[in-house]
C-alpha atoms as a PDB file:
ATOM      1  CA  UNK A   1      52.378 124.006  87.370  1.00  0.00           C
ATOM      2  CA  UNK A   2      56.516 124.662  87.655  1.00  0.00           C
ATOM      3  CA  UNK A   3      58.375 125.813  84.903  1.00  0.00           C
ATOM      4  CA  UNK A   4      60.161 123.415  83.761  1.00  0.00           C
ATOM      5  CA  UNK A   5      63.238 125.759  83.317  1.00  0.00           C
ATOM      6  CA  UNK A   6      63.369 127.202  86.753  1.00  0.00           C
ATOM      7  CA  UNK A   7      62.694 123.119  87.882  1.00  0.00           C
ATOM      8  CA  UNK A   8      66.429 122.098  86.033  1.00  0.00           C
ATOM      9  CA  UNK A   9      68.106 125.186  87.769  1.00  0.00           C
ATOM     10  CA  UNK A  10      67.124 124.119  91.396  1.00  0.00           C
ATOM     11  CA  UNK A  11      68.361 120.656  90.536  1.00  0.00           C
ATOM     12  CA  UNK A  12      71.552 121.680  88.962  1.00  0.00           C
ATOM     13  CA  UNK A  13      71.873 123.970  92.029  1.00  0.00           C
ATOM     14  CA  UNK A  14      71.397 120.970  94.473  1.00  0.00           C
ATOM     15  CA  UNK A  15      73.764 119.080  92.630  1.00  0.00           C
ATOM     16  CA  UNK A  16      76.449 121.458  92.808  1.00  0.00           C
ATOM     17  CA  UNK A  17      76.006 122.243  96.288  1.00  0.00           C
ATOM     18  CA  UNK A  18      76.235 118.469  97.233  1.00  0.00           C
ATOM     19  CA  UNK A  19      79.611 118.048  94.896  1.00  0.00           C
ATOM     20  CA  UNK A  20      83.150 118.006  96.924  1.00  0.00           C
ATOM     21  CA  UNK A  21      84.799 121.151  96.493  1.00  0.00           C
ATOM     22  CA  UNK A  22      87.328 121.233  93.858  1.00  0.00           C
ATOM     23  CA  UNK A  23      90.637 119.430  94.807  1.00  0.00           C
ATOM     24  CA  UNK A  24      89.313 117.754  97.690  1.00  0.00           C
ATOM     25  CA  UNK A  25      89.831 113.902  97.950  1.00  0.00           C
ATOM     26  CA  UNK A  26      87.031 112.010  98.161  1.00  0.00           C
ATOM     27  CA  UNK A  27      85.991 109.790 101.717  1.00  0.00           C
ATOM     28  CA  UNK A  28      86.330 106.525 100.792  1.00  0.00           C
ATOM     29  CA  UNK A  29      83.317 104.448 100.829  1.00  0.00           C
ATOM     30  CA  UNK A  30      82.463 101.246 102.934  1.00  0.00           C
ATOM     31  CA  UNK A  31      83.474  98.746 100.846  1.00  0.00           C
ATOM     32  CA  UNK A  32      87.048  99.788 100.281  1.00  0.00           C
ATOM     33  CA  UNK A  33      87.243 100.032 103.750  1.00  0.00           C
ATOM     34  CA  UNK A  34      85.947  96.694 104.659  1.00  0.00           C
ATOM     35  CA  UNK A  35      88.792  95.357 101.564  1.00  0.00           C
ATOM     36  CA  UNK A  36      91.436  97.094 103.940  1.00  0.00           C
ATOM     37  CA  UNK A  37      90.360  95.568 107.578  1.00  0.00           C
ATOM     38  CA  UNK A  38      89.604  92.137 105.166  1.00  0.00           C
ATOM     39  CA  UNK A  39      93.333  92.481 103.956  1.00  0.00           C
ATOM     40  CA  UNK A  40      95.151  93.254 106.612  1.00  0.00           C
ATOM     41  CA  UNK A  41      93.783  90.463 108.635  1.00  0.00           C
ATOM     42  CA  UNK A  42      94.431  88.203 106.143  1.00  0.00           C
ATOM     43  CA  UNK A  43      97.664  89.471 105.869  1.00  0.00           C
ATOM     44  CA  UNK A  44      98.245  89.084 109.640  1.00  0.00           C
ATOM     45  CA  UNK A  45      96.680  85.921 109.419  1.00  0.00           C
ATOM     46  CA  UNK A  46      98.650  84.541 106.867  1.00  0.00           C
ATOM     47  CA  UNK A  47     102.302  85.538 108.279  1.00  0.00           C
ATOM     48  CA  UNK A  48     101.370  83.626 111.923  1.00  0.00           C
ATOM     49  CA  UNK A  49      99.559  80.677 109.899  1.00  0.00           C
ATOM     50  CA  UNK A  50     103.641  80.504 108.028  1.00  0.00           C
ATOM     51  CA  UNK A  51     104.808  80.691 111.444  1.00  0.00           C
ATOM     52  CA  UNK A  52     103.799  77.677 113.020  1.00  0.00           C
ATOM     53  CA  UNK A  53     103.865  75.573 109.498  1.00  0.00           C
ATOM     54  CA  UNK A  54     107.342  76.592 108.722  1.00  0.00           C
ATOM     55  CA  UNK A  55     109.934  73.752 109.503  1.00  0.00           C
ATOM     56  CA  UNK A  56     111.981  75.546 112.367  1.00  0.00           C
ATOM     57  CA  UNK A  57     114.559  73.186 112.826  1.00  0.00           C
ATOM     58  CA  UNK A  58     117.252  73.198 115.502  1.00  0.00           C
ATOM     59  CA  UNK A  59     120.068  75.940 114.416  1.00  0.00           C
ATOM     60  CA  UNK A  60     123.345  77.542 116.335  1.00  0.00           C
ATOM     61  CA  UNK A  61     123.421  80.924 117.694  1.00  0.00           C
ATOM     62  CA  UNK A  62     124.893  82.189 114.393  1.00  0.00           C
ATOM     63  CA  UNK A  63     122.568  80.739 111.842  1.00  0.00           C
ATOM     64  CA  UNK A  64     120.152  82.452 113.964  1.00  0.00           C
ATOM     65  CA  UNK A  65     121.714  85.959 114.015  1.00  0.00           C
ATOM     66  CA  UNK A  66     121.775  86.155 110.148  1.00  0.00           C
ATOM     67  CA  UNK A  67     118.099  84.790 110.144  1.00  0.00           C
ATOM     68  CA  UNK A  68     117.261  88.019 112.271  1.00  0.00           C
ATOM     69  CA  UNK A  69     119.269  90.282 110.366  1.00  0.00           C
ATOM     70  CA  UNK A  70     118.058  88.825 106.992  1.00  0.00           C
ATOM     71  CA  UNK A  71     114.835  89.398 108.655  1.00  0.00           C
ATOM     72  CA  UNK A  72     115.000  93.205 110.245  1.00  0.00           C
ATOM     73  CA  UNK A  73     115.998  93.893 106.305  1.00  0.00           C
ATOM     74  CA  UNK A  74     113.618  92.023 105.034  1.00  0.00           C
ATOM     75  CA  UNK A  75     111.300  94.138 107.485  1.00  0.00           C
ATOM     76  CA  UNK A  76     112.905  97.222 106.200  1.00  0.00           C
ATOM     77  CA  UNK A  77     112.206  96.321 102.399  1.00  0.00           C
ATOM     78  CA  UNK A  78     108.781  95.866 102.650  1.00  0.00           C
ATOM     79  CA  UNK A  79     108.153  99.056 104.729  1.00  0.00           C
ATOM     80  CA  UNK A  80     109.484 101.345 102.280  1.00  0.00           C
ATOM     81  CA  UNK A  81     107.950  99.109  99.642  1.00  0.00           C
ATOM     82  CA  UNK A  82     104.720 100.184 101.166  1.00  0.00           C
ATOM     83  CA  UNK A  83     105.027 103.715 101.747  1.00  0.00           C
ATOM     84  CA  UNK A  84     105.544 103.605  97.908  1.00  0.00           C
ATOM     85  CA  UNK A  85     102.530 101.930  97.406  1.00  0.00           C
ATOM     86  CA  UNK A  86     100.974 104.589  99.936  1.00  0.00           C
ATOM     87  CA  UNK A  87     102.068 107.783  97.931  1.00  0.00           C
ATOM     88  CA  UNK A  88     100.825 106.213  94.719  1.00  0.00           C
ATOM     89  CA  UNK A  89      97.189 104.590  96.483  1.00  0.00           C
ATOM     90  CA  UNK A  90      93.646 106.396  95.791  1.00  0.00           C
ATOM     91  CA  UNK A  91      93.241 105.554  99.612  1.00  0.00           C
ATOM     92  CA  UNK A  92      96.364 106.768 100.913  1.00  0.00           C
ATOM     93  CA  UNK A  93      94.761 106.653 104.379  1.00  0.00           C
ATOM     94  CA  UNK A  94      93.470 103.278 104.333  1.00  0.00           C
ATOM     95  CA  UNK A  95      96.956 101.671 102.273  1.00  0.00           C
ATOM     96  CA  UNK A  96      98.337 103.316 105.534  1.00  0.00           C
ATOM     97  CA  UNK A  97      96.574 100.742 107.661  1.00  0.00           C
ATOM     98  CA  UNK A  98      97.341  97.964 105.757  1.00  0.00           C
ATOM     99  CA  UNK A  99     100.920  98.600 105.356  1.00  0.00           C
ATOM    100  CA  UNK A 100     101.129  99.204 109.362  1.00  0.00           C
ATOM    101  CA  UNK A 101      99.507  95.717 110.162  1.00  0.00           C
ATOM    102  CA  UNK A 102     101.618  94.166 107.884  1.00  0.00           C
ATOM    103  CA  UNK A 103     104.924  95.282 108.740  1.00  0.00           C
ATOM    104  CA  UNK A 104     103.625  94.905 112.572  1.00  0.00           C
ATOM    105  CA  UNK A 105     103.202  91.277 112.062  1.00  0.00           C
ATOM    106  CA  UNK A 106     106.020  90.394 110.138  1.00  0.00           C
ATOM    107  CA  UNK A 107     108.030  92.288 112.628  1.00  0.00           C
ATOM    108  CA  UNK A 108     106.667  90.239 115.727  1.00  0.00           C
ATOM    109  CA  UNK A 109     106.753  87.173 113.786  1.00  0.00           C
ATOM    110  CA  UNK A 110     110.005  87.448 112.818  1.00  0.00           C
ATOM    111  CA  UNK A 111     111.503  87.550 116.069  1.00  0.00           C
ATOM    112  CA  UNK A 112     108.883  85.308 117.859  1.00  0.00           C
ATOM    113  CA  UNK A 113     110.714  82.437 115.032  1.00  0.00           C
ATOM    114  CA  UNK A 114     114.154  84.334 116.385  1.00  0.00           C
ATOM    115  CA  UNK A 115     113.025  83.424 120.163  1.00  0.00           C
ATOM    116  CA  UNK A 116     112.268  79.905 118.961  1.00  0.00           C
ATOM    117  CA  UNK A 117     115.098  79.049 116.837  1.00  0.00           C
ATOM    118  CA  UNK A 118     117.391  80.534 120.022  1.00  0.00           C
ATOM    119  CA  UNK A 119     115.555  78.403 122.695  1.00  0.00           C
ATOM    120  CA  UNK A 120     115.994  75.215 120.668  1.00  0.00           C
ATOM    121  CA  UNK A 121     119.870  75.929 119.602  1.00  0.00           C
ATOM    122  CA  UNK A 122     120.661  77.080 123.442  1.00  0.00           C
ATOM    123  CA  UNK A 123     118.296  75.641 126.027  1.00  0.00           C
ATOM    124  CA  UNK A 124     118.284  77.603 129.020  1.00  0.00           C
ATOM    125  CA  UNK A 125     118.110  80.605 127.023  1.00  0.00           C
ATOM    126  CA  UNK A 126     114.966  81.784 128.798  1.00  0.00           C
ATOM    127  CA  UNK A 127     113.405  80.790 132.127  1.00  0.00           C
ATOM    128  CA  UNK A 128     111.213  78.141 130.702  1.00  0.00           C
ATOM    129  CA  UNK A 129     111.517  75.677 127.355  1.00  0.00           C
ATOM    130  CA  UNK A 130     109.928  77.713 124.961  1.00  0.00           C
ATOM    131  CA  UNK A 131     107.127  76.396 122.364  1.00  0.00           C
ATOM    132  CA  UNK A 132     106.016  78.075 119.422  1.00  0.00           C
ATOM    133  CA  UNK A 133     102.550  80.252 121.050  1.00  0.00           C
ATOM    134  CA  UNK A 134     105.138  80.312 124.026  1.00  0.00           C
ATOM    135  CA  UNK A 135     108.066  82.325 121.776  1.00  0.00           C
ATOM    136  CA  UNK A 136     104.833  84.642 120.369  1.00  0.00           C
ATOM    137  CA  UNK A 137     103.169  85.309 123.568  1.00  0.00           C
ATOM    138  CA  UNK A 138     106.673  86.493 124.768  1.00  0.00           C
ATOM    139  CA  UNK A 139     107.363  88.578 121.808  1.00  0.00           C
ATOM    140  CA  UNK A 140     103.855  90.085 122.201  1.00  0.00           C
ATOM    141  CA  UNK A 141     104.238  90.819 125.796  1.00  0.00           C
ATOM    142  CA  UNK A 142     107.380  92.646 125.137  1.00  0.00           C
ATOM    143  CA  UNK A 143     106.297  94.673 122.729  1.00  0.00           C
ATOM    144  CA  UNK A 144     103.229  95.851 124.669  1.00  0.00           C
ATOM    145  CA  UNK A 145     105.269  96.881 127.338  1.00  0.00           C
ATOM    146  CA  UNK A 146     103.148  94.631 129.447  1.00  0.00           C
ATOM    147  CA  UNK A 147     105.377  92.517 130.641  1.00  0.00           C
ATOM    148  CA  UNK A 148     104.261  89.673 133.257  1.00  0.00           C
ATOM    149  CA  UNK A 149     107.390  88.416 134.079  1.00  0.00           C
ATOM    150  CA  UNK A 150     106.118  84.559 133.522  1.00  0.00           C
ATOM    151  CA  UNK A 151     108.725  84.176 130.865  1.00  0.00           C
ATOM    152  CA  UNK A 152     112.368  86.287 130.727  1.00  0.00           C
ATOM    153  CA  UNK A 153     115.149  85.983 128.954  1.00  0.00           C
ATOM    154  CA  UNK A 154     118.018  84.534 131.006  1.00  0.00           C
ATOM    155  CA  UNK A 155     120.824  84.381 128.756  1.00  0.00           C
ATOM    156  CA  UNK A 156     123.203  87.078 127.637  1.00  0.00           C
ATOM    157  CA  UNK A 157     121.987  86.266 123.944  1.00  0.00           C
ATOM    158  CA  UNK A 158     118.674  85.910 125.203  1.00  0.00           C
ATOM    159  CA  UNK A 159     118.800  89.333 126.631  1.00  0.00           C
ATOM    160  CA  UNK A 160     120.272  91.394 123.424  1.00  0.00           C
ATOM    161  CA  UNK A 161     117.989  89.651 121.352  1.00  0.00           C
ATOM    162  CA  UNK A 162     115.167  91.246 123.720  1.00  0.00           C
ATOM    163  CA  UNK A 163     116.376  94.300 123.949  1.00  0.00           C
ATOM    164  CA  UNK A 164     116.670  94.588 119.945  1.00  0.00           C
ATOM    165  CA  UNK A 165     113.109  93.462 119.841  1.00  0.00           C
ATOM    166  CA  UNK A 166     112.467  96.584 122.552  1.00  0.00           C
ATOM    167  CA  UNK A 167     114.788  99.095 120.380  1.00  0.00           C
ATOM    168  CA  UNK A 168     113.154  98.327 117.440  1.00  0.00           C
ATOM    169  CA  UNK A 169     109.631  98.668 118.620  1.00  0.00           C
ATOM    170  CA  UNK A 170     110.120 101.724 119.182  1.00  0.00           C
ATOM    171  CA  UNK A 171     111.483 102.566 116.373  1.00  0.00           C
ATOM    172  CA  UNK A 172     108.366 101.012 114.819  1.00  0.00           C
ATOM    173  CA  UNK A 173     105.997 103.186 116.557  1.00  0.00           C
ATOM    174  CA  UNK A 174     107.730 106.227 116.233  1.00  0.00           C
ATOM    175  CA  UNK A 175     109.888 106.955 113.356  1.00  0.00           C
ATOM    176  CA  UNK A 176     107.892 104.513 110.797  1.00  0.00           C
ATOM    177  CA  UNK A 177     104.795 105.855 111.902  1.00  0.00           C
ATOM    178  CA  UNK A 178     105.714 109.515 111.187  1.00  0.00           C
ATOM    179  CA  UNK A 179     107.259 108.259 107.811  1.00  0.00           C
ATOM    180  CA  UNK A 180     103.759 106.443 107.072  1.00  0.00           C
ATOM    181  CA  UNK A 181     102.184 110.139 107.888  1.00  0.00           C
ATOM    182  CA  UNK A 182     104.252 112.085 105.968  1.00  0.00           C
ATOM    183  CA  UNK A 183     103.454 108.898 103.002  1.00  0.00           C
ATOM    184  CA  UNK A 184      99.886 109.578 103.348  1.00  0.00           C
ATOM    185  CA  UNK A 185     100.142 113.818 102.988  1.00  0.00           C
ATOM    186  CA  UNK A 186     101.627 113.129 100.342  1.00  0.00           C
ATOM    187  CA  UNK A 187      99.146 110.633  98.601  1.00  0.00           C
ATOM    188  CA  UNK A 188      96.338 112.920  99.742  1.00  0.00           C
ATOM    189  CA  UNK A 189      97.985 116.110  97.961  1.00  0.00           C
ATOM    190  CA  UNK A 190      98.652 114.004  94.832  1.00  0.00           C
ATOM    191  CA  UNK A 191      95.047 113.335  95.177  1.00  0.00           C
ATOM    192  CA  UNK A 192      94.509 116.836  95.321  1.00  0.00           C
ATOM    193  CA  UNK A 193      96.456 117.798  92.637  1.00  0.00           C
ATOM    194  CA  UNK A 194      95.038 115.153  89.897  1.00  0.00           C
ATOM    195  CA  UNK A 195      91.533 116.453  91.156  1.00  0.00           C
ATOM    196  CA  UNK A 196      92.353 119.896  90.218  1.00  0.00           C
ATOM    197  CA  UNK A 197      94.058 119.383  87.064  1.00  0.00           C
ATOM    198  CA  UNK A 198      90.748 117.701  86.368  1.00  0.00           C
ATOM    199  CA  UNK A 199      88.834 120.218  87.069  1.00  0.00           C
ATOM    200  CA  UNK A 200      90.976 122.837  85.369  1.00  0.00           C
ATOM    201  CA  UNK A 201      90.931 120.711  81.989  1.00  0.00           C
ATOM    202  CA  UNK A 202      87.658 118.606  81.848  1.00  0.00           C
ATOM    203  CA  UNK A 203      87.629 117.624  78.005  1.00  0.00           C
ATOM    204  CA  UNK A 204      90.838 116.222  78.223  1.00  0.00           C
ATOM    205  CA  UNK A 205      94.357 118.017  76.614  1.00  0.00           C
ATOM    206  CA  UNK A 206      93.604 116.471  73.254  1.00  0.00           C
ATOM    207  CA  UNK A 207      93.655 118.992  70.498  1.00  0.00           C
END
């Protein structure tokens, strides 16, 4: 028969060998994960579901600049807004998605309404009459880089407008994606740091 005694002390030494070493941030499990692809598909989903239910109605040129600059801040607000939320999240990594597919799609929604709104104030504005999936498809295309050609902008507002959407993509994919990196370090080392204090103090500071 075991001892009993030298029974606990294996198990207490299996136990500590399988803990996370101290101030290291836990992997999070499956099911926050699956919240995170759930949310920002929703998220996504919602923003092009407002898209085509929103009452675009015929505008001017000018109503439809301060709708894209109200938008680009709006755009602006909720990134930072994020990266907040990022820093402060116990899943810095997978806020980080989340705030990336959201900003992505309000971005391209935004100006897919902008292409819209500018095809139905100025016809002509682009090679073809432009319908809602038509306005999205182009302001997916250009943002891939891919492309095709089937549908260009063919006014001089037309063309700025585009090449805004172009600037700020890669902007986008650049500078905010850095800024959502450095966000993350930073949630991850707050992590850190709340794990060790933890583990320096684990009855608490109470006297």
């Amino acid at each position: 028969m075991s001892d009993p005694a030298t029974a606990r002390t294996e198990e207490s030494r299996r136990d500590e060998a399988a803990a996370p070493p101290p101030g290291s941030v836990p992997n999070p499990g499956r099911r926050a994960m699956t919240l995170t692809v759930v949310r920002a598909c929703l998220i996504a989903a919602g923003l092009v579901t407002a898209y085509y239910l929103l009452p675009l109605d015929r505008t001017d040129t000018g109503a439809t600049a301060t709708l894209l600059a109200c938008g680009l801040l709006g755009v602006a607000v909720v990134f930072l807004w994020e990266v907040r939320t990022i820093a402060r999240s116990p899943h810095p990594r997978l806020k980080a998605v989340e705030a990336l597919a959201a900003t992505l799609a309000l971005y391209l929604v935004l100006f897919a309404g902008v292409y819209y709104l500018l095809e139905e104030s100025t016809p002509g504005s682009f090679s073809e009459p432009l319908t809602r999936t038509d306005s999205l498809y182009f302001t997916l295309t250009t943002f891939s880089t891919v492309g095709f050609g089937d549908i260009t902008a063919d006014s001089q507002t037309g063309r700025v407008v585009t090449m805004l959407q172009m600037a700020g993509g890669l902007v986008l994919v650049g500078v905010f994606a850095r800024v959502l990196a450095q966000a993350v370090e930073t949630g991850l080392r707050r992590r850190g740091g709340q794990s060790q204090e933890q583990d320096d103090d684990p009855g608490g500071s109470g006297g």
